[in-house]
N, C-alpha and C. Protein backbone atom coordinates (compact mmCIF):
# COMPACT_ATOMS: atom_id res chain seq x y z
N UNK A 1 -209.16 231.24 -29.21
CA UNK A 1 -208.19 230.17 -29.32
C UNK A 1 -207.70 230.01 -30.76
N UNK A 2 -208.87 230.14 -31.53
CA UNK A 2 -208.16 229.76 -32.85
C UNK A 2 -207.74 231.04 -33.76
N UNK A 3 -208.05 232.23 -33.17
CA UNK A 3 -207.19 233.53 -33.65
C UNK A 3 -205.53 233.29 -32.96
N UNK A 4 -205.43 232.93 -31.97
CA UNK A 4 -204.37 232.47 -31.42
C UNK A 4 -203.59 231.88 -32.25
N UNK A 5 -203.71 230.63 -32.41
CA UNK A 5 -203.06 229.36 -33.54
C UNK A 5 -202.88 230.24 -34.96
N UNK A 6 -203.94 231.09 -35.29
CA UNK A 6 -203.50 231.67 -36.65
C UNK A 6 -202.14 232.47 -36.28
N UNK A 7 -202.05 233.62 -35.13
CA UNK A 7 -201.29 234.49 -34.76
C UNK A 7 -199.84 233.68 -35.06
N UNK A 8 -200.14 232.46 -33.99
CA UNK A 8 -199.14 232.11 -34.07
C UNK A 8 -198.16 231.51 -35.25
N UNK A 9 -198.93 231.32 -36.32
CA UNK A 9 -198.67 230.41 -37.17
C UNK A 9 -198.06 231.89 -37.97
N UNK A 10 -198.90 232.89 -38.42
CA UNK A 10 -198.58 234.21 -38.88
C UNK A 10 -197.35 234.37 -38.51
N UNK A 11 -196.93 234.90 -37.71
CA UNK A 11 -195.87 235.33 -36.74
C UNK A 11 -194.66 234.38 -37.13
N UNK A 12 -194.73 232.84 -36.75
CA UNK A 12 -193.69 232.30 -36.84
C UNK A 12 -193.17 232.14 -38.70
N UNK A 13 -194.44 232.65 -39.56
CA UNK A 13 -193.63 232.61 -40.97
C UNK A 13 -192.59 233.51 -41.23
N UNK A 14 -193.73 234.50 -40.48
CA UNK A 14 -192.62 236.47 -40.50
C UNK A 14 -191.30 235.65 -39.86
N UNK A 15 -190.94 235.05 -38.64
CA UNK A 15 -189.94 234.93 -38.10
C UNK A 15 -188.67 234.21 -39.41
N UNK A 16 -189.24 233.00 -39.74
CA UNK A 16 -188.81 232.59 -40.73
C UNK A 16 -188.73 233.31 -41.94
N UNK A 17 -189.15 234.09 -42.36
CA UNK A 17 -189.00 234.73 -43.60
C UNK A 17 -187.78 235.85 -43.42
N UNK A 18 -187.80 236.16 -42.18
CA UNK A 18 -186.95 237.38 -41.69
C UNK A 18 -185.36 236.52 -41.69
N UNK A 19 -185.90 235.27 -41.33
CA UNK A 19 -184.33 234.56 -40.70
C UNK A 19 -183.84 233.52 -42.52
N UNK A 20 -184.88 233.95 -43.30
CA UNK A 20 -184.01 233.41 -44.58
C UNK A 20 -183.07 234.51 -45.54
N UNK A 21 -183.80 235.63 -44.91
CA UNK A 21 -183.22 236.87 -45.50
C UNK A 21 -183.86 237.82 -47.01
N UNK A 22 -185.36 237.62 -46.65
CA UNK A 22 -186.18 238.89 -47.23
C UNK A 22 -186.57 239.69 -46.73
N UNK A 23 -186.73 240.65 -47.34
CA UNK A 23 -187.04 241.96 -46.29
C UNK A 23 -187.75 242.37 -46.09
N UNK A 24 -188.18 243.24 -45.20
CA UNK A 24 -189.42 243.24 -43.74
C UNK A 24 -190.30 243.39 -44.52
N UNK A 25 -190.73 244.21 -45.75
CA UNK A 25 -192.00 244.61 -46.36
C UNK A 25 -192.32 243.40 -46.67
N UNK A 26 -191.45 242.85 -47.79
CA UNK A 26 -192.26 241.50 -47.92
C UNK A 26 -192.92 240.39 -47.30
N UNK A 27 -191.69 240.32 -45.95
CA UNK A 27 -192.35 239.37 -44.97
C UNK A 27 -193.98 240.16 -44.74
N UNK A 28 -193.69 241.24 -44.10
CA UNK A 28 -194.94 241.87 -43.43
C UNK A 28 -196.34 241.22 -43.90
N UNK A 29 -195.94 241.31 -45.95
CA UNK A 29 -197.10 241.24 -46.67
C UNK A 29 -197.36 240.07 -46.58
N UNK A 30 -196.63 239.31 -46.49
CA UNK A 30 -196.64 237.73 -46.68
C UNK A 30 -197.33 237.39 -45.32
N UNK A 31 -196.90 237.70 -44.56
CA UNK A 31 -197.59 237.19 -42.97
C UNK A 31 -199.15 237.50 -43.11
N UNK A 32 -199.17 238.90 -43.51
CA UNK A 32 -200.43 239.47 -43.49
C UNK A 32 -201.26 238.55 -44.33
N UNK A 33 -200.74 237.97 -45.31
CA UNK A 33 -201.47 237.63 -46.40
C UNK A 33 -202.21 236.30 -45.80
N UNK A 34 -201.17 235.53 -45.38
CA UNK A 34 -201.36 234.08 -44.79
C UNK A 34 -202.33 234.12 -43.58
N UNK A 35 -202.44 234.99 -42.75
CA UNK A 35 -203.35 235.55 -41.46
C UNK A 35 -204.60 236.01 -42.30
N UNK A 36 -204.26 236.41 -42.94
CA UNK A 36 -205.98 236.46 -43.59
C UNK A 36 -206.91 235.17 -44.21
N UNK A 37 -205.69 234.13 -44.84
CA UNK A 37 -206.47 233.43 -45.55
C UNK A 37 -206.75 232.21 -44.84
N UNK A 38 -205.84 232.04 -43.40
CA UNK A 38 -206.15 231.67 -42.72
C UNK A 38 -207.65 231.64 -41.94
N UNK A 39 -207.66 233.26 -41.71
CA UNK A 39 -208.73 232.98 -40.83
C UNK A 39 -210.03 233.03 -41.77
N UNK A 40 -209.83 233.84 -42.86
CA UNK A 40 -211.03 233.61 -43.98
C UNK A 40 -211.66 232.05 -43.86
N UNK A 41 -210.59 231.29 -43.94
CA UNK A 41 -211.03 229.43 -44.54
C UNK A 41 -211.57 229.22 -42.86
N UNK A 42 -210.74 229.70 -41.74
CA UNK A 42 -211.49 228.99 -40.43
C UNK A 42 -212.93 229.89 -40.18
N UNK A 43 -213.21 231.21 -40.15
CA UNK A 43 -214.52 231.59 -40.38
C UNK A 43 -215.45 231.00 -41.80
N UNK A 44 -215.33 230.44 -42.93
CA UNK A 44 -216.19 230.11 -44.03
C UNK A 44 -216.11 228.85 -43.02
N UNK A 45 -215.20 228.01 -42.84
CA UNK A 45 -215.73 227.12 -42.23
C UNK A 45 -216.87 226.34 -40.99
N UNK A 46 -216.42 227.57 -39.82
CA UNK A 46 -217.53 227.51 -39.28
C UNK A 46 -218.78 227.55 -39.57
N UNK A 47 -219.11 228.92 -40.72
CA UNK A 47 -220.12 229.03 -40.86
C UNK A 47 -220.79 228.42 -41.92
N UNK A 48 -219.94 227.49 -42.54
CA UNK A 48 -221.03 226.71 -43.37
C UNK A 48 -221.27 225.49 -42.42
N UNK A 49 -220.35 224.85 -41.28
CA UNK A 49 -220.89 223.88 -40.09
C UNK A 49 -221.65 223.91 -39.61
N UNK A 50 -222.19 225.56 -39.70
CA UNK A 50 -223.54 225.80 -38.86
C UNK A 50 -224.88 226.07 -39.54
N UNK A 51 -224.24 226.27 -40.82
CA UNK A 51 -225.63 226.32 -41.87
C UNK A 51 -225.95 224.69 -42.28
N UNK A 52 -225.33 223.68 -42.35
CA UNK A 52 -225.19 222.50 -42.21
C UNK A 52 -226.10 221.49 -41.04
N UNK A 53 -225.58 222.34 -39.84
CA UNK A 53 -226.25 222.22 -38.54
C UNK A 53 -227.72 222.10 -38.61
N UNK A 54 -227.56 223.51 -38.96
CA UNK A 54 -229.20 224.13 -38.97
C UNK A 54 -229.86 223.99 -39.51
N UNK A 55 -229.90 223.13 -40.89
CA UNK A 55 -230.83 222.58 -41.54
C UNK A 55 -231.27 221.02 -41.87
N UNK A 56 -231.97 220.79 -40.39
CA UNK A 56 -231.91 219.23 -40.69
C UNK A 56 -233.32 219.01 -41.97
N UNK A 57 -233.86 220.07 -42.11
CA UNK A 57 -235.14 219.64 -43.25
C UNK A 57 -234.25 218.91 -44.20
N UNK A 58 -232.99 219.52 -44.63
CA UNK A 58 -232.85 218.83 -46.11
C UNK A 58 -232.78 217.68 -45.99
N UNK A 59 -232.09 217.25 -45.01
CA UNK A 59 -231.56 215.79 -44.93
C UNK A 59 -232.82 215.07 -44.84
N UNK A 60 -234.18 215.56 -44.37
CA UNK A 60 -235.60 214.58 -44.35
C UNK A 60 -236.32 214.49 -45.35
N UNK A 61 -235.80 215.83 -46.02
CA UNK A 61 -237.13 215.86 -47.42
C UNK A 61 -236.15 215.50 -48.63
N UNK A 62 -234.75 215.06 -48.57
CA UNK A 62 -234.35 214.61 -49.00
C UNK A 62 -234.60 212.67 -49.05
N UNK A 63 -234.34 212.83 -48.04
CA UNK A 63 -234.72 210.54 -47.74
C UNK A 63 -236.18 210.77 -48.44
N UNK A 64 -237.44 211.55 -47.79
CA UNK A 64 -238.57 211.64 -47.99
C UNK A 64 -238.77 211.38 -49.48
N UNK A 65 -238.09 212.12 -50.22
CA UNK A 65 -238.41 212.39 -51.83
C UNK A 65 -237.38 211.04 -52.29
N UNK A 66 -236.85 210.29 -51.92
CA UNK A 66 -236.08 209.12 -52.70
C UNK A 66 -237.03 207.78 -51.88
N UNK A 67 -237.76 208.11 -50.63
CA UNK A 67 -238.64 207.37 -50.60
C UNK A 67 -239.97 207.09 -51.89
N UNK A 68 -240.02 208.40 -51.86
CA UNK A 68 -241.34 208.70 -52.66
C UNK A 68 -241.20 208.29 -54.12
N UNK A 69 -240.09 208.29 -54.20
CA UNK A 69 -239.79 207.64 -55.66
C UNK A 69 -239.77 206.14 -55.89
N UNK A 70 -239.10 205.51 -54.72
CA UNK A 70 -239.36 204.35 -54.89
C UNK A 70 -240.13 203.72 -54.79
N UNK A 71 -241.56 204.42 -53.77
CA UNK A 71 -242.37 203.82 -54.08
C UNK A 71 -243.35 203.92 -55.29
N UNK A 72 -242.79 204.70 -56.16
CA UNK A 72 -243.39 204.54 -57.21
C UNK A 72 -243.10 204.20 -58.32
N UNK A 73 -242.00 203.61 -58.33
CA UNK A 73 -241.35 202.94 -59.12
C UNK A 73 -241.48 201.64 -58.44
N UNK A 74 -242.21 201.20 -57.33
CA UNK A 74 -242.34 199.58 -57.66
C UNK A 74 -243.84 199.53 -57.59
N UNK A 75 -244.60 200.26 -57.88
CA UNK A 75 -245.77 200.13 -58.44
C UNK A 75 -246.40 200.33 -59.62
């Protein structure tokens, strides 16, 4: 689905780039370029959602260790 939405989004720049009047190489590169960085940012994204996911330790030994501090700082 979301190679789709990139395609599409790719595609309709080429269309537009073609219909302002640069020429095909450049569009080509330009589409190409945008389809990549596209899907680069939606794959880094996933996969830091899931490295995120997957590590609920930090989030405990994180509270854990600002617990641990405070209680020693009111003693």
């Amino acid at each position: 689905m979301l190679i789709r939405l990139i395609s599409v989004i790719s595609l309709t720049n080429f269309m537009l780039l073609m219909i302002s009047g640069v020429s095909t190489q450049t569009a080509i590169y330009r589409s190409i370029l945008i389809f990549l960085v596209l899907f680069a940012v939606v794959y880094l994204t996933i996969f830091f959602l899931n490295v995120i996911k997957e590590s609920p330790d930090r989030k405990n030994s994180a509270v854990s260790s600002i617990n641990k501090d405070q209680t020693t700082a009111n003693t």
